[in-house]
PDB file of N, CA and C in Angstrom:
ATOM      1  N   UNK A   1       0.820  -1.199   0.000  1.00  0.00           N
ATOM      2  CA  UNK A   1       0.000   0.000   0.000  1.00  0.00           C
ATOM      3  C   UNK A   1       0.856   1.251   0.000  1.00  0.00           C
ATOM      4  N   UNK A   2       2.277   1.191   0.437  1.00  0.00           N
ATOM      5  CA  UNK A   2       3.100   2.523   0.701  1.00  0.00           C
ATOM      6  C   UNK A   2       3.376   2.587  -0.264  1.00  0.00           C
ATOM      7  N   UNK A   3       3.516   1.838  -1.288  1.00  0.00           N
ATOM      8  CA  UNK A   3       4.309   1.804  -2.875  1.00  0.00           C
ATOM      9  C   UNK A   3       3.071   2.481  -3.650  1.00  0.00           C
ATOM     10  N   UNK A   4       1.633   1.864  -3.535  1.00  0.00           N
ATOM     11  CA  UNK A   4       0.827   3.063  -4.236  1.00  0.00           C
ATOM     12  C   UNK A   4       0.924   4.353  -4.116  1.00  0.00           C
ATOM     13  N   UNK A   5       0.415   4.439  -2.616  1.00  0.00           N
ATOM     14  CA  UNK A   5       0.273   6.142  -2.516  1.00  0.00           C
ATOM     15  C   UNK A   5       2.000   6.933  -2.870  1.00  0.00           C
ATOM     16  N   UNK A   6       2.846   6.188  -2.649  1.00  0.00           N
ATOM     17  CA  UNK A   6       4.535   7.066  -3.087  1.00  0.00           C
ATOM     18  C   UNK A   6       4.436   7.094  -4.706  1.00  0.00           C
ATOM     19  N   UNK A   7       3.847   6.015  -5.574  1.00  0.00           N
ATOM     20  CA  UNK A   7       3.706   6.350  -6.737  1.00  0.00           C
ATOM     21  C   UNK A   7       2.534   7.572  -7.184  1.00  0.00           C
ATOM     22  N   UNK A   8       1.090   7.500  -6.156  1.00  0.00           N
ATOM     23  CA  UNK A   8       0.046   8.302  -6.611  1.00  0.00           C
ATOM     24  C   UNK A   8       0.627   9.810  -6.416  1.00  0.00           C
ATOM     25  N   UNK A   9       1.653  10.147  -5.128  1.00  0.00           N
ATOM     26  CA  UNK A   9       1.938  11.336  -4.276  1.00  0.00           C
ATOM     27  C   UNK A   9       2.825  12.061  -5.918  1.00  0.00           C
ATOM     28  N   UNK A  10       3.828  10.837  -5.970  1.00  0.00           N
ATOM     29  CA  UNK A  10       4.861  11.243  -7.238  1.00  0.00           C
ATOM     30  C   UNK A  10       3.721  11.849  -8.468  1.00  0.00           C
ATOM     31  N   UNK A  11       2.562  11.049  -8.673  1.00  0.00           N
ATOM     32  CA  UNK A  11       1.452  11.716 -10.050  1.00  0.00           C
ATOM     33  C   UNK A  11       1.498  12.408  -9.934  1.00  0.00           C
ATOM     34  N   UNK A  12       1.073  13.226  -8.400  1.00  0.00           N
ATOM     35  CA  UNK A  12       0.503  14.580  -8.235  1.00  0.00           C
ATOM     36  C   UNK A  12       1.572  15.950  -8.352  1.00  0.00           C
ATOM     37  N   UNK A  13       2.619  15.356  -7.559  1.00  0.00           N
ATOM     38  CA  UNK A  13       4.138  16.145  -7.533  1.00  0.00           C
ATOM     39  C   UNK A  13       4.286  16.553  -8.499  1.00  0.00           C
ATOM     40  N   UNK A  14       4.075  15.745 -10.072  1.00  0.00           N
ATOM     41  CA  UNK A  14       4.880  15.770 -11.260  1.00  0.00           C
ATOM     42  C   UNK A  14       3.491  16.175 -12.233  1.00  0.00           C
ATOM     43  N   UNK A  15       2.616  16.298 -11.837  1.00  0.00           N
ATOM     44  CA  UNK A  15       1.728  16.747 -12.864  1.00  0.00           C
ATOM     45  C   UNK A  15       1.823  17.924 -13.677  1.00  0.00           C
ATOM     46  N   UNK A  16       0.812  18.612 -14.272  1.00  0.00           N
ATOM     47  CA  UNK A  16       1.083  19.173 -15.273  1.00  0.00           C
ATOM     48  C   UNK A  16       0.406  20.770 -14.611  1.00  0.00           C
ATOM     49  N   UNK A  17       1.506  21.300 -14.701  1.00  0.00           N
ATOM     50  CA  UNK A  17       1.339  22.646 -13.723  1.00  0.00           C
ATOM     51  C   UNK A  17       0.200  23.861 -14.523  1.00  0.00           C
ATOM     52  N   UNK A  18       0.137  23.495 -15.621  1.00  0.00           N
ATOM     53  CA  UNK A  18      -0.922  24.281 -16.510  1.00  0.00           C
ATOM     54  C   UNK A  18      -2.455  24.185 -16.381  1.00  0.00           C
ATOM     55  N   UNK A  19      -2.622  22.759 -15.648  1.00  0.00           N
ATOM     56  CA  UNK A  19      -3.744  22.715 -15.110  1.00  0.00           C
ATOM     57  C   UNK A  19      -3.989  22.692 -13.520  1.00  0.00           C
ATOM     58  N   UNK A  20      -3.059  22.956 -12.871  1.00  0.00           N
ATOM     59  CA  UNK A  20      -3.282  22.764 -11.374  1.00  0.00           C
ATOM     60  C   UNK A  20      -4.566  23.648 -10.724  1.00  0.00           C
ATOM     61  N   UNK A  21      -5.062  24.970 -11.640  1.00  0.00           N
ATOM     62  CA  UNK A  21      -5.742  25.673 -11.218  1.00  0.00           C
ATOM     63  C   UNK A  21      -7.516  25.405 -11.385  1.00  0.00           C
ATOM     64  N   UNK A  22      -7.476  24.436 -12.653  1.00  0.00           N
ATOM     65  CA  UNK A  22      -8.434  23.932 -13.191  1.00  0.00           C
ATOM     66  C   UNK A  22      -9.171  23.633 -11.693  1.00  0.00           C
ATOM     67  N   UNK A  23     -10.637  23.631 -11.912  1.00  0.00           N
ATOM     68  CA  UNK A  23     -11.521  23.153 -10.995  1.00  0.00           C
ATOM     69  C   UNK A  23     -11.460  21.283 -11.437  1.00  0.00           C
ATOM     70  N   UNK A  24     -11.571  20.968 -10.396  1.00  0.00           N
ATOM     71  CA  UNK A  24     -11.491  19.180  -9.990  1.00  0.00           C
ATOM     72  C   UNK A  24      -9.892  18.518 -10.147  1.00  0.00           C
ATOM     73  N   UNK A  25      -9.262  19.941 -10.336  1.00  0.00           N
ATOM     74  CA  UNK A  25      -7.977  18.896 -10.382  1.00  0.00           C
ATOM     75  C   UNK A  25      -7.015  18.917  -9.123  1.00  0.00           C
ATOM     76  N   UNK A  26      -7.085  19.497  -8.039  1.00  0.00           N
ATOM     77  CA  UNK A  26      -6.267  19.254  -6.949  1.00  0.00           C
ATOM     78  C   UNK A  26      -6.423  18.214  -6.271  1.00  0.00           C
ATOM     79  N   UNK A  27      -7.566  17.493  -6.030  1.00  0.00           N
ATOM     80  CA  UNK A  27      -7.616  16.394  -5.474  1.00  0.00           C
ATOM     81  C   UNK A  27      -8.925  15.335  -6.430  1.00  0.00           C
ATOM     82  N   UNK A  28      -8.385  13.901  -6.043  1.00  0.00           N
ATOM     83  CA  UNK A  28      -9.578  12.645  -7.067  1.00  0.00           C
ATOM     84  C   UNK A  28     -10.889  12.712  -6.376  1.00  0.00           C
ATOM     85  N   UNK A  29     -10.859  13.533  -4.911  1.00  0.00           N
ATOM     86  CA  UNK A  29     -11.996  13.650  -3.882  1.00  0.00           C
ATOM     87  C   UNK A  29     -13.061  13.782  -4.878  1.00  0.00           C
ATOM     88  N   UNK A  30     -12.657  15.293  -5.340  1.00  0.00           N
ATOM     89  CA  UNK A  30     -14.204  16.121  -5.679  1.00  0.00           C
ATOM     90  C   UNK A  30     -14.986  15.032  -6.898  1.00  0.00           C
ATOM     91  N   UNK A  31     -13.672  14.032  -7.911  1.00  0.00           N
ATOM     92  CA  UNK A  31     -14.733  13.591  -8.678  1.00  0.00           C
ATOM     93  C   UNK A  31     -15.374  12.373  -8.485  1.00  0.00           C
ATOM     94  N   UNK A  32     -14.314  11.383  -7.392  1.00  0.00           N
ATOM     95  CA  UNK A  32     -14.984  10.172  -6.455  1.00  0.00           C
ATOM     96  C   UNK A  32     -16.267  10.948  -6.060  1.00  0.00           C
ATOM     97  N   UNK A  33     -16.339  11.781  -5.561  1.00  0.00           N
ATOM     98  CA  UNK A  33     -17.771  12.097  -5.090  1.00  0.00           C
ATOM     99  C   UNK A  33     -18.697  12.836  -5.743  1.00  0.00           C
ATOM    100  N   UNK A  34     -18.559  13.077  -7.045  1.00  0.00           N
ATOM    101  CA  UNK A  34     -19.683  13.520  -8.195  1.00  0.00           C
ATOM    102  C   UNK A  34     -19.707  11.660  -8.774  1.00  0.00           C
ATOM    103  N   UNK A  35     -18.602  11.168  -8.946  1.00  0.00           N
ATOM    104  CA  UNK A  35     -18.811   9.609  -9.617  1.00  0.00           C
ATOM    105  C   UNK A  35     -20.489   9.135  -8.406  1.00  0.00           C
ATOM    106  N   UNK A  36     -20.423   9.412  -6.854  1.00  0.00           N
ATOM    107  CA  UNK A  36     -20.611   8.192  -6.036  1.00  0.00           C
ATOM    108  C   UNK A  36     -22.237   9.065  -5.985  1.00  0.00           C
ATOM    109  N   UNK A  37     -22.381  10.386  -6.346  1.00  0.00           N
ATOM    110  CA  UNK A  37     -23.201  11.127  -6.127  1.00  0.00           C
ATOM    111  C   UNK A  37     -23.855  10.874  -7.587  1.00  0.00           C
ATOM    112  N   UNK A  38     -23.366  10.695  -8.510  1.00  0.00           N
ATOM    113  CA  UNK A  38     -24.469  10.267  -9.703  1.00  0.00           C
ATOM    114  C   UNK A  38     -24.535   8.831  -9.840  1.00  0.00           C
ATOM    115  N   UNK A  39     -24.384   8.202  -9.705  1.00  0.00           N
ATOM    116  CA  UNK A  39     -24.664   6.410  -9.224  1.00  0.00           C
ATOM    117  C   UNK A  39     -25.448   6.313  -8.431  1.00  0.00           C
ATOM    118  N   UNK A  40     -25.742   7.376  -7.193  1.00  0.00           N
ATOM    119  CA  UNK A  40     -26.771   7.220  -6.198  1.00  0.00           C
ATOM    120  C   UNK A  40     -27.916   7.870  -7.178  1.00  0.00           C
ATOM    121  N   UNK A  41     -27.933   9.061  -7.336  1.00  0.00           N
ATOM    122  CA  UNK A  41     -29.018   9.066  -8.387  1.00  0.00           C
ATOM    123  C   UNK A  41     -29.697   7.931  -8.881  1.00  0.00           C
ATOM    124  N   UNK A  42     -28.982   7.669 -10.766  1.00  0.00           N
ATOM    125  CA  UNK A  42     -29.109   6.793 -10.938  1.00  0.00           C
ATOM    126  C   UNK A  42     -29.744   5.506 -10.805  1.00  0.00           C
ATOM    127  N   UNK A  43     -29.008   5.186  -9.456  1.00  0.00           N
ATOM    128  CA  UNK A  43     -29.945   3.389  -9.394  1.00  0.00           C
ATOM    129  C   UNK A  43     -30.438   3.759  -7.895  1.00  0.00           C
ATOM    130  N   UNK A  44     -31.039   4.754  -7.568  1.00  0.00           N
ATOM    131  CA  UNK A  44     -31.820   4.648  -5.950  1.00  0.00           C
ATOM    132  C   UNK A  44     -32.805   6.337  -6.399  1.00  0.00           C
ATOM    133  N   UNK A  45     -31.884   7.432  -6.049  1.00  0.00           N
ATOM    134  CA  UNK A  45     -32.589   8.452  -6.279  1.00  0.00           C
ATOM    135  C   UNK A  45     -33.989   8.705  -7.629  1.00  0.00           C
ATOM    136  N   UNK A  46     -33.337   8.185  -8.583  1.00  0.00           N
ATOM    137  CA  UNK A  46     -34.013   8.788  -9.639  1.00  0.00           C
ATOM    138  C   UNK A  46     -35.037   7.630 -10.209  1.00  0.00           C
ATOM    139  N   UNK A  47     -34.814   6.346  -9.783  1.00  0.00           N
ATOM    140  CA  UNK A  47     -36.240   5.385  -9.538  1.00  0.00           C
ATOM    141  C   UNK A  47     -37.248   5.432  -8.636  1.00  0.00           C
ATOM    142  N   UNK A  48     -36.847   5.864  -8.129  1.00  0.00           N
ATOM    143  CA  UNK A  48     -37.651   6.081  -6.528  1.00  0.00           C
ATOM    144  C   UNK A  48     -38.182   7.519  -6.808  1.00  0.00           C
ATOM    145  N   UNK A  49     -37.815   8.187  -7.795  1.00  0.00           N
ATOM    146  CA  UNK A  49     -38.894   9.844  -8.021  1.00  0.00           C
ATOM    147  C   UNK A  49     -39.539   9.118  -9.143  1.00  0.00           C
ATOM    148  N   UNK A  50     -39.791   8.274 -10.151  1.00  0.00           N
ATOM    149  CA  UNK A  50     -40.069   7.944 -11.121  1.00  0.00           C
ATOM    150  C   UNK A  50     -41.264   6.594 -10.771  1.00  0.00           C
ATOM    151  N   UNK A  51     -41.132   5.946  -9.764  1.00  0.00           N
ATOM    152  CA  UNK A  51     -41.592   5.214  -9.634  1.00  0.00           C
ATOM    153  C   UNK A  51     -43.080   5.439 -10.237  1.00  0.00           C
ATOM    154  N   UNK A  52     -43.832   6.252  -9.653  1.00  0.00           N
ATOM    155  CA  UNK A  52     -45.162   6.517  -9.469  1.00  0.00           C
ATOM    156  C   UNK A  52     -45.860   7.694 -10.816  1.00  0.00           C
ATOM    157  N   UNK A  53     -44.843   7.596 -11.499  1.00  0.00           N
ATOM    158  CA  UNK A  53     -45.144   8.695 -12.565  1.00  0.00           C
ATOM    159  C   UNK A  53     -45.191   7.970 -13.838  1.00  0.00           C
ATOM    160  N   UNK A  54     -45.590   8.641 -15.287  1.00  0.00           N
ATOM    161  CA  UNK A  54     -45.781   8.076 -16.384  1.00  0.00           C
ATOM    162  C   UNK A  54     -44.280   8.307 -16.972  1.00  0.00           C
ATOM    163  N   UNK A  55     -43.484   7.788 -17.791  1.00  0.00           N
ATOM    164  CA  UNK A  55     -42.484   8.301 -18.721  1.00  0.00           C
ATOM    165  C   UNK A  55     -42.427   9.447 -19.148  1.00  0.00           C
ATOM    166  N   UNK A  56     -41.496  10.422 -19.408  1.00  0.00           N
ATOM    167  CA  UNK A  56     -41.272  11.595 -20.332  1.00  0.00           C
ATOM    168  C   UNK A  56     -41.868  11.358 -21.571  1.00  0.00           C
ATOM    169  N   UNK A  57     -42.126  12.126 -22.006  1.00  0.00           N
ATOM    170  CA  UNK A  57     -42.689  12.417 -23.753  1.00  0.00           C
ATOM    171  C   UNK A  57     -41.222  13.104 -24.529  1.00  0.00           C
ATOM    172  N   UNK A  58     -40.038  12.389 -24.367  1.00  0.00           N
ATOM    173  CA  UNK A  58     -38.917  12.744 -25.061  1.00  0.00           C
ATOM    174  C   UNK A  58     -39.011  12.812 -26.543  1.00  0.00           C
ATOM    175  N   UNK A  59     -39.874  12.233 -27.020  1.00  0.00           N
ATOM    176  CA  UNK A  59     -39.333  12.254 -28.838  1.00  0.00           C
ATOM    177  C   UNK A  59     -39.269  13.486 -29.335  1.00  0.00           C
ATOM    178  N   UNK A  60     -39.460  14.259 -29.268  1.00  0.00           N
ATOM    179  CA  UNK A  60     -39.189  15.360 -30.136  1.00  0.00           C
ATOM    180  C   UNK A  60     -37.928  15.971 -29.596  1.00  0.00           C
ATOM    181  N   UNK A  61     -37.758  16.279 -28.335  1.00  0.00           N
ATOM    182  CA  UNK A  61     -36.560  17.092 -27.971  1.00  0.00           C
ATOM    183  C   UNK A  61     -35.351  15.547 -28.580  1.00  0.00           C
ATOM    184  N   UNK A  62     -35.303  14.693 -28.689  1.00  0.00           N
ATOM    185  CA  UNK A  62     -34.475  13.893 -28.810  1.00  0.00           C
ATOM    186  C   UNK A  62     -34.139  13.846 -30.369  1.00  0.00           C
ATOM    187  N   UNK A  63     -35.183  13.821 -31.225  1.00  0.00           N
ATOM    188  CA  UNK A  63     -35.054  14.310 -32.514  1.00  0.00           C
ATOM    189  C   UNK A  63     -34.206  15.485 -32.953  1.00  0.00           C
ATOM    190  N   UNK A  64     -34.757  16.605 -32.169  1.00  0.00           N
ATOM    191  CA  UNK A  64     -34.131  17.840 -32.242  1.00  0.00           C
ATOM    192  C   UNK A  64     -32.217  17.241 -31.990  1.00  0.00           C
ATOM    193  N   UNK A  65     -32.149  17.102 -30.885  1.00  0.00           N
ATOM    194  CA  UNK A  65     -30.544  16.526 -30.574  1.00  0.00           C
ATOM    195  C   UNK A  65     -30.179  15.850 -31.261  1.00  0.00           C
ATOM    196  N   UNK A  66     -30.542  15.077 -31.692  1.00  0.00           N
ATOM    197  CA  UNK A  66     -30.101  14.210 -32.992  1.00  0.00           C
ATOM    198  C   UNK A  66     -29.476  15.251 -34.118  1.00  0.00           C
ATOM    199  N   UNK A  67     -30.605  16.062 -34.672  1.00  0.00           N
ATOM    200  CA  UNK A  67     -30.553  16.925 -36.259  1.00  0.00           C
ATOM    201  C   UNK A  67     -29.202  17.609 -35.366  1.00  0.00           C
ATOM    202  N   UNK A  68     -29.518  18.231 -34.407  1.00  0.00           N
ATOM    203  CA  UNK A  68     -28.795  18.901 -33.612  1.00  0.00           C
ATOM    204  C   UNK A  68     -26.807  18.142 -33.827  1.00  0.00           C
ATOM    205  N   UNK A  69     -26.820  16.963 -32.972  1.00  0.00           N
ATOM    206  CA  UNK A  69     -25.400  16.223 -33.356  1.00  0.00           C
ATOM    207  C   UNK A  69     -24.681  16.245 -34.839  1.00  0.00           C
ATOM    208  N   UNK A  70     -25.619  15.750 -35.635  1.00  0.00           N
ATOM    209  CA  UNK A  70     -25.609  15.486 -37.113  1.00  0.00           C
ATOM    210  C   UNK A  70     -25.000  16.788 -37.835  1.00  0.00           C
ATOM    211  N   UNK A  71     -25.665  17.711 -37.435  1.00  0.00           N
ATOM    212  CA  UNK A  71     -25.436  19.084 -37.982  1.00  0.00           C
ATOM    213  C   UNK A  71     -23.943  19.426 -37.734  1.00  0.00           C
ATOM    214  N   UNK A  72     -23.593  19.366 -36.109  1.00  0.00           N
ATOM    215  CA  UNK A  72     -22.813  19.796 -35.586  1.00  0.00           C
ATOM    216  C   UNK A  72     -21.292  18.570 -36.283  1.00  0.00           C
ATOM    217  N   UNK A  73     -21.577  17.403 -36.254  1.00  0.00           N
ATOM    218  CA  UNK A  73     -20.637  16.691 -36.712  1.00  0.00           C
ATOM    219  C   UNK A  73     -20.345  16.734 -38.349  1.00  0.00           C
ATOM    220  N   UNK A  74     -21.415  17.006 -38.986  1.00  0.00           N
ATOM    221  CA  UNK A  74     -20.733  17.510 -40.288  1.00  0.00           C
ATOM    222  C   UNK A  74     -20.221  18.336 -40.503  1.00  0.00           C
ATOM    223  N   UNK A  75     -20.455  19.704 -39.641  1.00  0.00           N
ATOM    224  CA  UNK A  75     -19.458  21.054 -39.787  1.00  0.00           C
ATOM    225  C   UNK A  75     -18.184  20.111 -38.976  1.00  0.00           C
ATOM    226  N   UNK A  76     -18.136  19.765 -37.695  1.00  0.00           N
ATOM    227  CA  UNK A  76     -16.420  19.514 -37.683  1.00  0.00           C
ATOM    228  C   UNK A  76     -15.764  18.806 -38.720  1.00  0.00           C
ATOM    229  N   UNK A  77     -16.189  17.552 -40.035  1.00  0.00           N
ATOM    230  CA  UNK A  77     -15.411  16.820 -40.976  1.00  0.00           C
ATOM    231  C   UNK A  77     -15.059  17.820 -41.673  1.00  0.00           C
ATOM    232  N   UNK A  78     -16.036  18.911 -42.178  1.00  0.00           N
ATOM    233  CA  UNK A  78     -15.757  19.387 -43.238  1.00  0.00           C
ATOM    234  C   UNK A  78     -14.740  20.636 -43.083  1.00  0.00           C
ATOM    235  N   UNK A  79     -14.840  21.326 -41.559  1.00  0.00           N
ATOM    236  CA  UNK A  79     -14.136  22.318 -41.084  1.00  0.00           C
ATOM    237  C   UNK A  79     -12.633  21.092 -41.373  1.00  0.00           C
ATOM    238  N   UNK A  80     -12.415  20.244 -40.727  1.00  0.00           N
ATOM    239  CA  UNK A  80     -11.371  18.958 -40.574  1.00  0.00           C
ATOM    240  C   UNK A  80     -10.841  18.984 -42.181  1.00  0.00           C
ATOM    241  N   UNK A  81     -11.453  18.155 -42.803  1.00  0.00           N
ATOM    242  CA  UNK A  81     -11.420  18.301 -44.092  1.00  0.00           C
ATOM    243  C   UNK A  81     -10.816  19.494 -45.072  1.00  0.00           C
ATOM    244  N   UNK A  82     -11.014  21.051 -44.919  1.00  0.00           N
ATOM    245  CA  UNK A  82     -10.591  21.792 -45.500  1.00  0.00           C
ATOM    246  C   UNK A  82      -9.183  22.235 -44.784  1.00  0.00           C
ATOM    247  N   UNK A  83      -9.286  22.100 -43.499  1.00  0.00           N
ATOM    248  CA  UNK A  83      -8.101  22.381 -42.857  1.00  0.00           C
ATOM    249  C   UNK A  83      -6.915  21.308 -43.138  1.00  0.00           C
ATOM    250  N   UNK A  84      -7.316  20.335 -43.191  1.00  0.00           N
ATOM    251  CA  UNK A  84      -6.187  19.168 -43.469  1.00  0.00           C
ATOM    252  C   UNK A  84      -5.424  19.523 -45.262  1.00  0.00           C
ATOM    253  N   UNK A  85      -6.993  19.470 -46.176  1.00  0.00           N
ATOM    254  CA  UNK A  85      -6.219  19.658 -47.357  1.00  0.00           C
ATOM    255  C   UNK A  85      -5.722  21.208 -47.885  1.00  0.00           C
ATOM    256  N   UNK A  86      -5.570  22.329 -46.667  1.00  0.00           N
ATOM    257  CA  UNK A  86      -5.369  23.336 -47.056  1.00  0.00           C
ATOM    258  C   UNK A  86      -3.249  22.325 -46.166  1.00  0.00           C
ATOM    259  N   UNK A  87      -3.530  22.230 -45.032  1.00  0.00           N
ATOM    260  CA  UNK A  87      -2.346  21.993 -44.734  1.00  0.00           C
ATOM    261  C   UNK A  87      -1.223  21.415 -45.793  1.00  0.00           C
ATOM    262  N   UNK A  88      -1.938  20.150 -46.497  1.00  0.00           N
ATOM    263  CA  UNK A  88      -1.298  19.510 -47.849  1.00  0.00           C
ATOM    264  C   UNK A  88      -0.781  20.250 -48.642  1.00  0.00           C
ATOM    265  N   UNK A  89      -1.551  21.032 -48.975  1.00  0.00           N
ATOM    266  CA  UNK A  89      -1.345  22.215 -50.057  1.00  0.00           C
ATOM    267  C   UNK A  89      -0.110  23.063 -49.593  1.00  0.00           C
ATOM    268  N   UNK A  90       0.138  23.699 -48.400  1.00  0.00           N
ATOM    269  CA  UNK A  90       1.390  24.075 -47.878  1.00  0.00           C
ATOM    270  C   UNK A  90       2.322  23.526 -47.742  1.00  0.00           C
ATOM    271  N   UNK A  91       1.948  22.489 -47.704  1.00  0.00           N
ATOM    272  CA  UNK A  91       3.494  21.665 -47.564  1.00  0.00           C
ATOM    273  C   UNK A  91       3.931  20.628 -48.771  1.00  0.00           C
ATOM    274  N   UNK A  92       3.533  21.240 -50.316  1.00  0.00           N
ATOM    275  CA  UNK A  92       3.777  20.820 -51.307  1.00  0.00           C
ATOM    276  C   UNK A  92       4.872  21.871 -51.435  1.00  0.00           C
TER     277      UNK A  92
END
């Protein structure tokens, strides 16, 4: 067990100083406990509010997110795409 934490202590020692300021990165606490806090949700909290109710009427907002993804992922290939073969082109 002393050999983990001297290797985990060394992660932290040697990490990457550009993000030290970032929110969730000083300690694994804050996201062990968003991990243990949405799992409780999940499989206790959010059956137990649902129990007694009918389903959401999602299809349409889910449609929307869909056109929504689709949209959004063809502008990044094609943004991808022109940027790559403009790069080619420079370096002919």
């Amino acid at each position: 067990m002393i050999n983990f934490t001297q290797h985990y202590q060394d992660f932290l020692d040697n990490g990457d100083p550009r993000v030290a300021s970032w929110p969730m990165m000083d300690s694994p606490m804050k996201a062990i406990t968003l991990v243990v806090m949405y799992l409780g949700f999940v499989k206790v909290v959010g059956p137990a509010w649902m129990r007694d109710q009918k389903p959401y009427e999602l299809r349409i907002p889910m449609i929307v997110y869909n056109f929504l993804l689709v949209a959004i992922s063809t502008w990044i290939f094609f943004n991808v795409a022109y940027f790559d073969s403009k790069e080619k082109m420079n370096s002919i």
